[in-house]
Protein backbone atom coordinates (compact mmCIF):
# COMPACT_ATOMS: atom_id res chain seq x y z
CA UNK A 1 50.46 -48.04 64.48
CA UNK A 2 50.30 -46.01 67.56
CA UNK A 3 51.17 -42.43 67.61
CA UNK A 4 54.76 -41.26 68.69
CA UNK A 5 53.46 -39.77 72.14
CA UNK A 6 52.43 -43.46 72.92
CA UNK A 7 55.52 -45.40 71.94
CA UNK A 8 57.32 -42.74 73.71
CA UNK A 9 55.44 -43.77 76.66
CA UNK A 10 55.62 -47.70 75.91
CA UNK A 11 59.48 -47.14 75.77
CA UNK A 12 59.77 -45.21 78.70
CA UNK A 13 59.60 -47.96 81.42
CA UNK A 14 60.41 -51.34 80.13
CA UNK A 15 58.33 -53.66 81.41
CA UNK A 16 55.71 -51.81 82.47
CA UNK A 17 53.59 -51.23 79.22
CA UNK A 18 50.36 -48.83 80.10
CA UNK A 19 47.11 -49.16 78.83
CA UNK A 20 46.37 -46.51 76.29
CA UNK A 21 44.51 -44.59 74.05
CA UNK A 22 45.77 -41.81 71.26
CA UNK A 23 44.49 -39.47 68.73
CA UNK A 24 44.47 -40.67 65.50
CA UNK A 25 46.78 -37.31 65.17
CA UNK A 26 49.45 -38.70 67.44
CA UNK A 27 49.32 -35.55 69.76
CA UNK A 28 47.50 -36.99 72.64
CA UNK A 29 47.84 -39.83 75.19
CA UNK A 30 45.94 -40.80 78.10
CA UNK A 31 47.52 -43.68 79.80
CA UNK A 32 46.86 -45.89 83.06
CA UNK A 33 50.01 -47.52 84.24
CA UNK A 34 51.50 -48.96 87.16
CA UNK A 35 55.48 -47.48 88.08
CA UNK A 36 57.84 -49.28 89.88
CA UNK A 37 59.50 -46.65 92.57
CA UNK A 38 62.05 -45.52 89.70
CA UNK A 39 64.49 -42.41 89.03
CA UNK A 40 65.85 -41.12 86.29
CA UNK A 41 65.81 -37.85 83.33
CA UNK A 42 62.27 -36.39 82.96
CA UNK A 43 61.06 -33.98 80.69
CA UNK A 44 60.11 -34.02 77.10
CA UNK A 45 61.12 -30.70 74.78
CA UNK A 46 57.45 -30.32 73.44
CA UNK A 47 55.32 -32.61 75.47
CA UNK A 48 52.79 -31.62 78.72
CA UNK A 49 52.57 -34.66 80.80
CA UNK A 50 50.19 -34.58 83.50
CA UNK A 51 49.59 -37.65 86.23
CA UNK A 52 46.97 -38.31 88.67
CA UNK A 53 47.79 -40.71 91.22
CA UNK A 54 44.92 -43.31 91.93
CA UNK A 55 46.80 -45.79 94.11
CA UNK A 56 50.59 -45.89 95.99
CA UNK A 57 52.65 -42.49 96.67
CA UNK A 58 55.58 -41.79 99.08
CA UNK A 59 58.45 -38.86 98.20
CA UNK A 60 58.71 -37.81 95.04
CA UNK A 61 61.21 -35.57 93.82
CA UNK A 62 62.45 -33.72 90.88
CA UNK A 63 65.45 -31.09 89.96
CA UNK A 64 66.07 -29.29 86.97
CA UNK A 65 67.85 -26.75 85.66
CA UNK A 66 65.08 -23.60 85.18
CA UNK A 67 62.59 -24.23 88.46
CA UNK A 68 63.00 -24.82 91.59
CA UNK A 69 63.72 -28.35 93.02
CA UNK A 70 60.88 -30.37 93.96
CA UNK A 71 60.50 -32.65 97.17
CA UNK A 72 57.07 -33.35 98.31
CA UNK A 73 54.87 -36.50 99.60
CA UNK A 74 52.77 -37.51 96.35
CA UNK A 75 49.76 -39.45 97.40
CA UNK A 76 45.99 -40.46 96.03
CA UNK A 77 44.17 -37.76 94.58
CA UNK A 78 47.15 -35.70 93.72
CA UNK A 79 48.63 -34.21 90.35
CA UNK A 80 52.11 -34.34 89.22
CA UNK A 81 52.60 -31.78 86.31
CA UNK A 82 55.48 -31.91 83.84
CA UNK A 83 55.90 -28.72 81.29
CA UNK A 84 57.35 -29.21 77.96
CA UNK A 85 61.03 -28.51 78.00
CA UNK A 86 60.93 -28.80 81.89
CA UNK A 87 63.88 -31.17 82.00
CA UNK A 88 65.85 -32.77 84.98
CA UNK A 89 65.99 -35.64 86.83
CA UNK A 90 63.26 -37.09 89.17
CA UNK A 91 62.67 -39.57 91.75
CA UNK A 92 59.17 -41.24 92.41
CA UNK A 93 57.69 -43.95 94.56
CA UNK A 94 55.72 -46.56 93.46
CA UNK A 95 52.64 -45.45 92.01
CA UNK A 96 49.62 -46.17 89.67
CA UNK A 97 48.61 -43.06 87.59
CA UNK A 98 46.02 -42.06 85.23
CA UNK A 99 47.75 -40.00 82.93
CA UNK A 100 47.59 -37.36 80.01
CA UNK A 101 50.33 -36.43 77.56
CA UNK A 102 50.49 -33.80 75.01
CA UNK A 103 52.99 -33.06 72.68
CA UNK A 104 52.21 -29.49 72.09
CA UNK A 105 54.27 -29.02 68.88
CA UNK A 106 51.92 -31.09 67.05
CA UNK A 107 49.01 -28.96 68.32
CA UNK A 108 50.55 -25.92 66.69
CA UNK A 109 50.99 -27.99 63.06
């Protein structure tokens, strides 16, 4: 069974399963997955998602309610860093990422 960060992931763009790996724990997953160009809520209350972008890029942009807005050109190479409880909306272009996620209540257990 694969932890609840995972399915979390697997759920999270329909049709676009990753490739992934998880602690036995649950708490971590490191996924490589291809995105559509997509919008819609971001933000997790306990997980740390990061994403490195290996191929694609164009505008991405996100708003929420606590930081300010985001609207930058996201391209190879780069980082895309999403806090736990940082919620919002985003908009990103087509990308394939390497990523990480964390849920960092689990950590604390």
């Amino acid at each position: 069974m694969q932890s609840t960060v995972a399915r979390e992931l697997i759920h999270a763009m329909p049709g676009h399963e990753p490739s992934l790996a998880s602690s036995q724990d649950g708490a971590l997953a490191f996924v490589h997955q291809r995105f559509p160009a997509c919008s819609g809520a971001m933000g997790h209350p306990t997980q740390l998602r990061l994403a490195l972008v290996l191929s694609g890029g164009g505008r991405l942009e996100q708003h929420g309610p606590f930081a300010p807005p985001l609207a930058s050109h996201w391209s190879v190479g780069q980082f895309n860093v999403v806090l736990p409880g940082q919620t919002g909306t985003y908009s990103s272009p087509a990308v394939e990422i390497l990523g990480l996620a964390m849920d960092c209540a689990m950590l604390e257990e």
